[in-house]
Protein backbone atom coordinates (compact mmCIF):
# COMPACT_ATOMS: atom_id res chain seq x y z
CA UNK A 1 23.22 -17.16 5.30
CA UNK A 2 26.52 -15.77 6.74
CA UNK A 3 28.13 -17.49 3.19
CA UNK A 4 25.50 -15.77 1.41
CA UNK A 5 25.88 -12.09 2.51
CA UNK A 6 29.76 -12.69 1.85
CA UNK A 7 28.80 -13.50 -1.55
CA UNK A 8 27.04 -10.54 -2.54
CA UNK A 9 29.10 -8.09 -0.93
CA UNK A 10 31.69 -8.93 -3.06
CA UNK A 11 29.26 -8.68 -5.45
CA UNK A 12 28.37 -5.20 -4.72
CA UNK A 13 32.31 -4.42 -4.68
CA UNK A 14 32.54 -5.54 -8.09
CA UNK A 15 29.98 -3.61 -8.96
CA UNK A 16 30.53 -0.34 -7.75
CA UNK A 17 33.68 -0.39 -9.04
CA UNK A 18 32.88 1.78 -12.01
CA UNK A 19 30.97 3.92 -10.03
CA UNK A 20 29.21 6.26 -12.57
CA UNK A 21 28.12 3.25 -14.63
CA UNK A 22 26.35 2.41 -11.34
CA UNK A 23 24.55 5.20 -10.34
CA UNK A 24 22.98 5.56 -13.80
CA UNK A 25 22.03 2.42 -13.57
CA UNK A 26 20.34 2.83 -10.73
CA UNK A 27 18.67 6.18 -11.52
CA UNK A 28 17.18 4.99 -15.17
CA UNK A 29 15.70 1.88 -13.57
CA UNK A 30 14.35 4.61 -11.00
CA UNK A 31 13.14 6.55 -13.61
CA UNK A 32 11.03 3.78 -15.26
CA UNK A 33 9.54 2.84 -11.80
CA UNK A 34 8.35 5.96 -11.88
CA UNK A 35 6.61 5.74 -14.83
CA UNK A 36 3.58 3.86 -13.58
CA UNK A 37 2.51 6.25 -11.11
CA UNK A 38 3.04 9.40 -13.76
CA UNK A 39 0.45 6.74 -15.50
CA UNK A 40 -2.10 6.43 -12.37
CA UNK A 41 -1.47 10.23 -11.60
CA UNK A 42 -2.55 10.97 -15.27
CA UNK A 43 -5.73 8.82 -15.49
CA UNK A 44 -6.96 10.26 -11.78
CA UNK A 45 -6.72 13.50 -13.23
CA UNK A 46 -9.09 12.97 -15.90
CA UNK A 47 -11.37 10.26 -14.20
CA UNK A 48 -11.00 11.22 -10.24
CA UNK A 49 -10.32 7.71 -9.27
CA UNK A 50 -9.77 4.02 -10.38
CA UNK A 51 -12.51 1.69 -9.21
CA UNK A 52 -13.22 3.84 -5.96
CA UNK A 53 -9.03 4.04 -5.84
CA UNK A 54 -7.50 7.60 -5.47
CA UNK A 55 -4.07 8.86 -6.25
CA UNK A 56 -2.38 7.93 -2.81
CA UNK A 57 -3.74 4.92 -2.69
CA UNK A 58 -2.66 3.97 -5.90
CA UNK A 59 1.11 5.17 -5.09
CA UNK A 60 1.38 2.52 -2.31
CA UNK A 61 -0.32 -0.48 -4.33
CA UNK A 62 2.11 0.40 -7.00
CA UNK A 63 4.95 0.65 -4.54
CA UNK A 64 4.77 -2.66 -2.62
CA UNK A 65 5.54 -3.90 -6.10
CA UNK A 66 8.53 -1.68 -6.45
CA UNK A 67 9.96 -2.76 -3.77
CA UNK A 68 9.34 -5.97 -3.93
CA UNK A 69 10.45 -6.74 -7.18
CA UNK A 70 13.49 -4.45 -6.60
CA UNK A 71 14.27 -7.12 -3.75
CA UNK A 72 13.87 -10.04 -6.27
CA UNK A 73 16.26 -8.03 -8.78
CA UNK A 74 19.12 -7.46 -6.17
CA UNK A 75 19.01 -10.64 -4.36
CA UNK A 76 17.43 -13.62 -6.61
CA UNK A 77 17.25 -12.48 -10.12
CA UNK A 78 19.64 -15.17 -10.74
CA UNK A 79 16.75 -17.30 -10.72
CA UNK A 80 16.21 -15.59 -14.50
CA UNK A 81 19.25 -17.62 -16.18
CA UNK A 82 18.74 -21.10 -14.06
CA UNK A 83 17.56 -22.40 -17.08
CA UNK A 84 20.68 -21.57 -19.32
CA UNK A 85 22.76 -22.88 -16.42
CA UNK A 86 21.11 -25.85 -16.20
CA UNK A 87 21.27 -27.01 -20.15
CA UNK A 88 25.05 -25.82 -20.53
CA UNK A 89 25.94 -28.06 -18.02
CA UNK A 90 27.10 -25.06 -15.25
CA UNK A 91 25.30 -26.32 -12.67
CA UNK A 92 28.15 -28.75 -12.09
CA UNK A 93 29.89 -25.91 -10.10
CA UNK A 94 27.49 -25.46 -7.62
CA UNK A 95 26.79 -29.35 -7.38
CA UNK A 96 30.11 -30.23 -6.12
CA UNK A 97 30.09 -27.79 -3.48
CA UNK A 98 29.72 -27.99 0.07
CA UNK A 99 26.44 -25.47 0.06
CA UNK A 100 23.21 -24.95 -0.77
CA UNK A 101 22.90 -25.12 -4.32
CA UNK A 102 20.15 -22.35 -4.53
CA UNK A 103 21.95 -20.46 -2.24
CA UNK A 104 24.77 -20.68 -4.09
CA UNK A 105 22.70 -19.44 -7.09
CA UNK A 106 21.24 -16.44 -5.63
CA UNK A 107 24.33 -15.23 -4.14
CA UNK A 108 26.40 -15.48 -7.58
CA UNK A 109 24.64 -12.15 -9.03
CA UNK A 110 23.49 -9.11 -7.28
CA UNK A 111 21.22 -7.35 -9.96
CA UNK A 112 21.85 -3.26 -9.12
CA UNK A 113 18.79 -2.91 -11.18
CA UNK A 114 17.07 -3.62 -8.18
CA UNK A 115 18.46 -0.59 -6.52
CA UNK A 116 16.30 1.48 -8.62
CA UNK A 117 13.06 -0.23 -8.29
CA UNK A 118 13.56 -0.29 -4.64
CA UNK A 119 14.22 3.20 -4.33
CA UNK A 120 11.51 4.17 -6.58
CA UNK A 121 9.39 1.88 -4.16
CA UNK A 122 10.31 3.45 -1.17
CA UNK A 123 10.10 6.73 -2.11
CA UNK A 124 6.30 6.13 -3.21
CA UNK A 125 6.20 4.72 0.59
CA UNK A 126 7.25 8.41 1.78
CA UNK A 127 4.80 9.89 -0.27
CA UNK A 128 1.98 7.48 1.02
CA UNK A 129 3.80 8.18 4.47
CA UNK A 130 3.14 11.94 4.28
CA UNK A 131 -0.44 11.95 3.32
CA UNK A 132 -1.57 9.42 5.65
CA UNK A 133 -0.77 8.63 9.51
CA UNK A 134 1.20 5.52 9.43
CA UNK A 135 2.57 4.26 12.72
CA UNK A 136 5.04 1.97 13.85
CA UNK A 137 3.13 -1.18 12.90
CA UNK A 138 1.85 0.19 9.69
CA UNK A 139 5.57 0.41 8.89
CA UNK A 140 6.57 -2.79 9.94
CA UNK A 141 3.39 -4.47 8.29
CA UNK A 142 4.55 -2.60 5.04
CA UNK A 143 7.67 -3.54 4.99
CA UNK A 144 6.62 -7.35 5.52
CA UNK A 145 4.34 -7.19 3.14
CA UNK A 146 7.12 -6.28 0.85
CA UNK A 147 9.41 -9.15 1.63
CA UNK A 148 6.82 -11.77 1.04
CA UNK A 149 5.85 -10.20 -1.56
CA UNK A 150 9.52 -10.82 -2.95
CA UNK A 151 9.92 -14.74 -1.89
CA UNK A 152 6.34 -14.81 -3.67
CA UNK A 153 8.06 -13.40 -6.85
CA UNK A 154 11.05 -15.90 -5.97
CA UNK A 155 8.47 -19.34 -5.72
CA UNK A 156 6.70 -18.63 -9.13
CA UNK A 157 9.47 -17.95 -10.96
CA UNK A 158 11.89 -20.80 -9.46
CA UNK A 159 8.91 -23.14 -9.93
CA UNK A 160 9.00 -22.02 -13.59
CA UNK A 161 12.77 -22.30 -14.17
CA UNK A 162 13.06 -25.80 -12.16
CA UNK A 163 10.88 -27.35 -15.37
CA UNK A 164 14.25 -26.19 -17.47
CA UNK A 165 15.39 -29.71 -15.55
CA UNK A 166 13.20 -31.55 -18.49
CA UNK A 167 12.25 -29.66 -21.04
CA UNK A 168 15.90 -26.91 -21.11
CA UNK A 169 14.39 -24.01 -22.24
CA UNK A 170 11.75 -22.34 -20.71
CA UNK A 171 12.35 -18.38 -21.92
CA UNK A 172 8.98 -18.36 -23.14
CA UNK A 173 7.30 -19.75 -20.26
CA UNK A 174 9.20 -17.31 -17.91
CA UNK A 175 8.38 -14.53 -20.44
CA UNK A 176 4.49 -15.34 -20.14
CA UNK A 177 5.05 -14.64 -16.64
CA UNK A 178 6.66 -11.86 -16.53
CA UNK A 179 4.28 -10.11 -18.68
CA UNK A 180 1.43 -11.32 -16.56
CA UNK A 181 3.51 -9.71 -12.69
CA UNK A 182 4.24 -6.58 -14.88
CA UNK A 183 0.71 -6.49 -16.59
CA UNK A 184 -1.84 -5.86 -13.97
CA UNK A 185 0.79 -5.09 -10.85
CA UNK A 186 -0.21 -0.74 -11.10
CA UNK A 187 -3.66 -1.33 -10.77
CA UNK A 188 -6.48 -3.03 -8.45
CA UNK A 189 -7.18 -6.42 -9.57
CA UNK A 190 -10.77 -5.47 -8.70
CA UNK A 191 -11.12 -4.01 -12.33
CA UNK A 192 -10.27 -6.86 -14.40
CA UNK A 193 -12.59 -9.88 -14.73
CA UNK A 194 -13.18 -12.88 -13.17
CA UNK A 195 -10.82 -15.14 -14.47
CA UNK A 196 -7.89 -12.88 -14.38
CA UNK A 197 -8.75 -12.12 -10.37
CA UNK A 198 -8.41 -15.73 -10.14
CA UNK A 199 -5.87 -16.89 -12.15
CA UNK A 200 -3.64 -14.07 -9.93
CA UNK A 201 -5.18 -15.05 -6.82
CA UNK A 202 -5.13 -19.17 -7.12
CA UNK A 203 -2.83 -20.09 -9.72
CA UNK A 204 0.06 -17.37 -9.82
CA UNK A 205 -0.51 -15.32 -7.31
CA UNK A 206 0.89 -12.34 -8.27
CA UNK A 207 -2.03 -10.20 -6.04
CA UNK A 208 -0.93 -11.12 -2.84
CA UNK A 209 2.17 -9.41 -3.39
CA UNK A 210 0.48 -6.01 -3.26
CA UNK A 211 -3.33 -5.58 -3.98
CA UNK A 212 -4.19 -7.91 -1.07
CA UNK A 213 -1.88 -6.32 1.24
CA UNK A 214 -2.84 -2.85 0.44
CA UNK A 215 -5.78 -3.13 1.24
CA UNK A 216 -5.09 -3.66 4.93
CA UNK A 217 -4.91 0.10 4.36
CA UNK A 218 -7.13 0.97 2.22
CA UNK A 219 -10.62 0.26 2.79
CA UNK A 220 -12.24 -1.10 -0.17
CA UNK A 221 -12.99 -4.52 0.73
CA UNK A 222 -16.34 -4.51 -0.90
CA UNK A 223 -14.72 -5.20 -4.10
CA UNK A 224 -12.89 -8.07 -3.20
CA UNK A 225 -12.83 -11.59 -4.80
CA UNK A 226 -16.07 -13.47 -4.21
CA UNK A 227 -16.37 -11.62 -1.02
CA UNK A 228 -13.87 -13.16 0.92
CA UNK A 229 -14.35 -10.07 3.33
CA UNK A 230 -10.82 -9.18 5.57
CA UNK A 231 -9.53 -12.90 5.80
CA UNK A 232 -7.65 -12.64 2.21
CA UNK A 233 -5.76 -9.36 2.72
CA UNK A 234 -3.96 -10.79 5.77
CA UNK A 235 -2.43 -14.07 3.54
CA UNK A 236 0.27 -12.68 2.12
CA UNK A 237 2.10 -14.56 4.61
CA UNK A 238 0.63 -17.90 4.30
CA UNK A 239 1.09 -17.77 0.08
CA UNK A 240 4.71 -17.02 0.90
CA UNK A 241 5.35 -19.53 2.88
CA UNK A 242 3.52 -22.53 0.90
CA UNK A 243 4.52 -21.34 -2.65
CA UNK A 244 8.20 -21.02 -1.35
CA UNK A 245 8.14 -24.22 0.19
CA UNK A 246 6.57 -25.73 -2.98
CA UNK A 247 9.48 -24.39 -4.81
CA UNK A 248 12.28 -25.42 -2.86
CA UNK A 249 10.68 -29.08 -2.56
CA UNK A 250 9.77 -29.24 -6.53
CA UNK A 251 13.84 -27.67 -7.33
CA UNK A 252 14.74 -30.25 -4.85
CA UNK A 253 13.00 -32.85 -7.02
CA UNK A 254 13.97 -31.85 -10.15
CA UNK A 255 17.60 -31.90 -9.21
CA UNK A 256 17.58 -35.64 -9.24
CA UNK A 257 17.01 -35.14 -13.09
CA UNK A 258 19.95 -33.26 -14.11
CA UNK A 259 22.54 -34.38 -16.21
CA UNK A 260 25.75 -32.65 -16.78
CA UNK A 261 26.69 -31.92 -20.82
CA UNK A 262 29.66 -33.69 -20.63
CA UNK A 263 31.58 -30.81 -22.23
């Protein structure tokens, strides 16, 4: 980890070494994270609420996201271009050296998109913060929820990009994905059917990065999946840790199939 933080402050040097190019960076991605909520803000106004959901609570289901995914952009968005890597034959570089291959990965690109989504994230936090009493736990439990809520982002798409191993390209795949976390992500899953509650509670389970964990806040357990009552919002932890593990295990696997270009 030591090799890792190395990594992407020099990273961040690089970086920041046209400094204006930075900072607008950062403060369009910010912009755009704060689209969603002028969205949720716009649609409360004319219908008082979403599914029994009100304004505030809309802001923090929206920005466990944010911050989450700005997370995944800093740290692991390398994960995006594994599978150009693998079938131009740079994977070689990571192969022959004495780290963690992954690790090497993640620390080769520090995405300062991420920046913006994670302020954007955190300022919705404040917001929540300032309408609602929020101890010392209810921080802490936020700002877990946020980090597995990132590795969760991290296992689906590594699991993705590790099938790059046989069939090279997977863009469209990944793409499906994406469109699926940035789809539904601003609003509760409780208003979409059936089969799209569980295809993002079972199969990619995009909800327990932050309608399940909201709601540990929010009290509108009534409308969860098949009545699962309080048990589900408190997973978050559990998916994080089996999806990662899956990932790491099924990268580790796939490894044994690569084969250099030759060029």
């Amino acid at each position: 980890m030591k090799l890792y933080f190395q990594l992407q402050l020099a990273n961040l040097k690089s970086r920041t070494m046209y400094p204006v190019n930075f900072f607008i960076g950062i403060l369009s991605i910010f912009l755009v994270g704060a689209i969603p909520i002028l969205n949720a803000w716009i649609i409360v106004e004319k219908f008082d609420n979403i599914s029994g959901w009100s304004f505030g609570e809309l802001i923090l289901l929206i920005s466990i996201w944010r911050v989450s995914f700005g997370l995944f952009s800093m740290f692991f968005g390398q994960v995006w271009n594994i599978d150009n890597i693998i079938r131009l034959g740079n994977l070689d570089r990571y192969l022959i050296r004495p780290a963690s291959t992954l690790l090497q990965l993640f620390a080769s690109n520090l995405g300062i998109s991420g920046f913006g989504d994670l302020l954007a994230g955190i300022c919705g936090f404040v917001i929540f913060g300032l309408s609602n009493y929020l101890s010392l736990s209810d921080w802490i439990i936020i700002t877990m929820a946020s980090i597995c809520g990132t590795f969760i982002m991290v296992s689906i798409f590594l699991i993705v990009a590790t099938f790059a191993f046989w069939v090279l390209k997977v863009n469209s795949l990944r793409s499906i994905i994406s469109k699926f976390n940035h789809l539904f992500y601003p609003y509760p899953l409780s208003i979409y059917n059936v089969a799209i509650q569980i295809l993002l509670t079972f199969i990619i389970p995009f909800a327990f990065v932050n309608f399940y964990p909201a709601q540990i806040f929010i009290d509108h357990k009534e409308n969860l999946l098949f009545s699962f009552g309080n048990s589900i919002i408190y997973l978050s932890p559990v998916v994080c840790i089996l999806f990662f593990s899956i990932a790491v295990l099924f990268w580790n696997f796939g490894l044994k199939y690569y084969t250099s270009t030759g060029s």
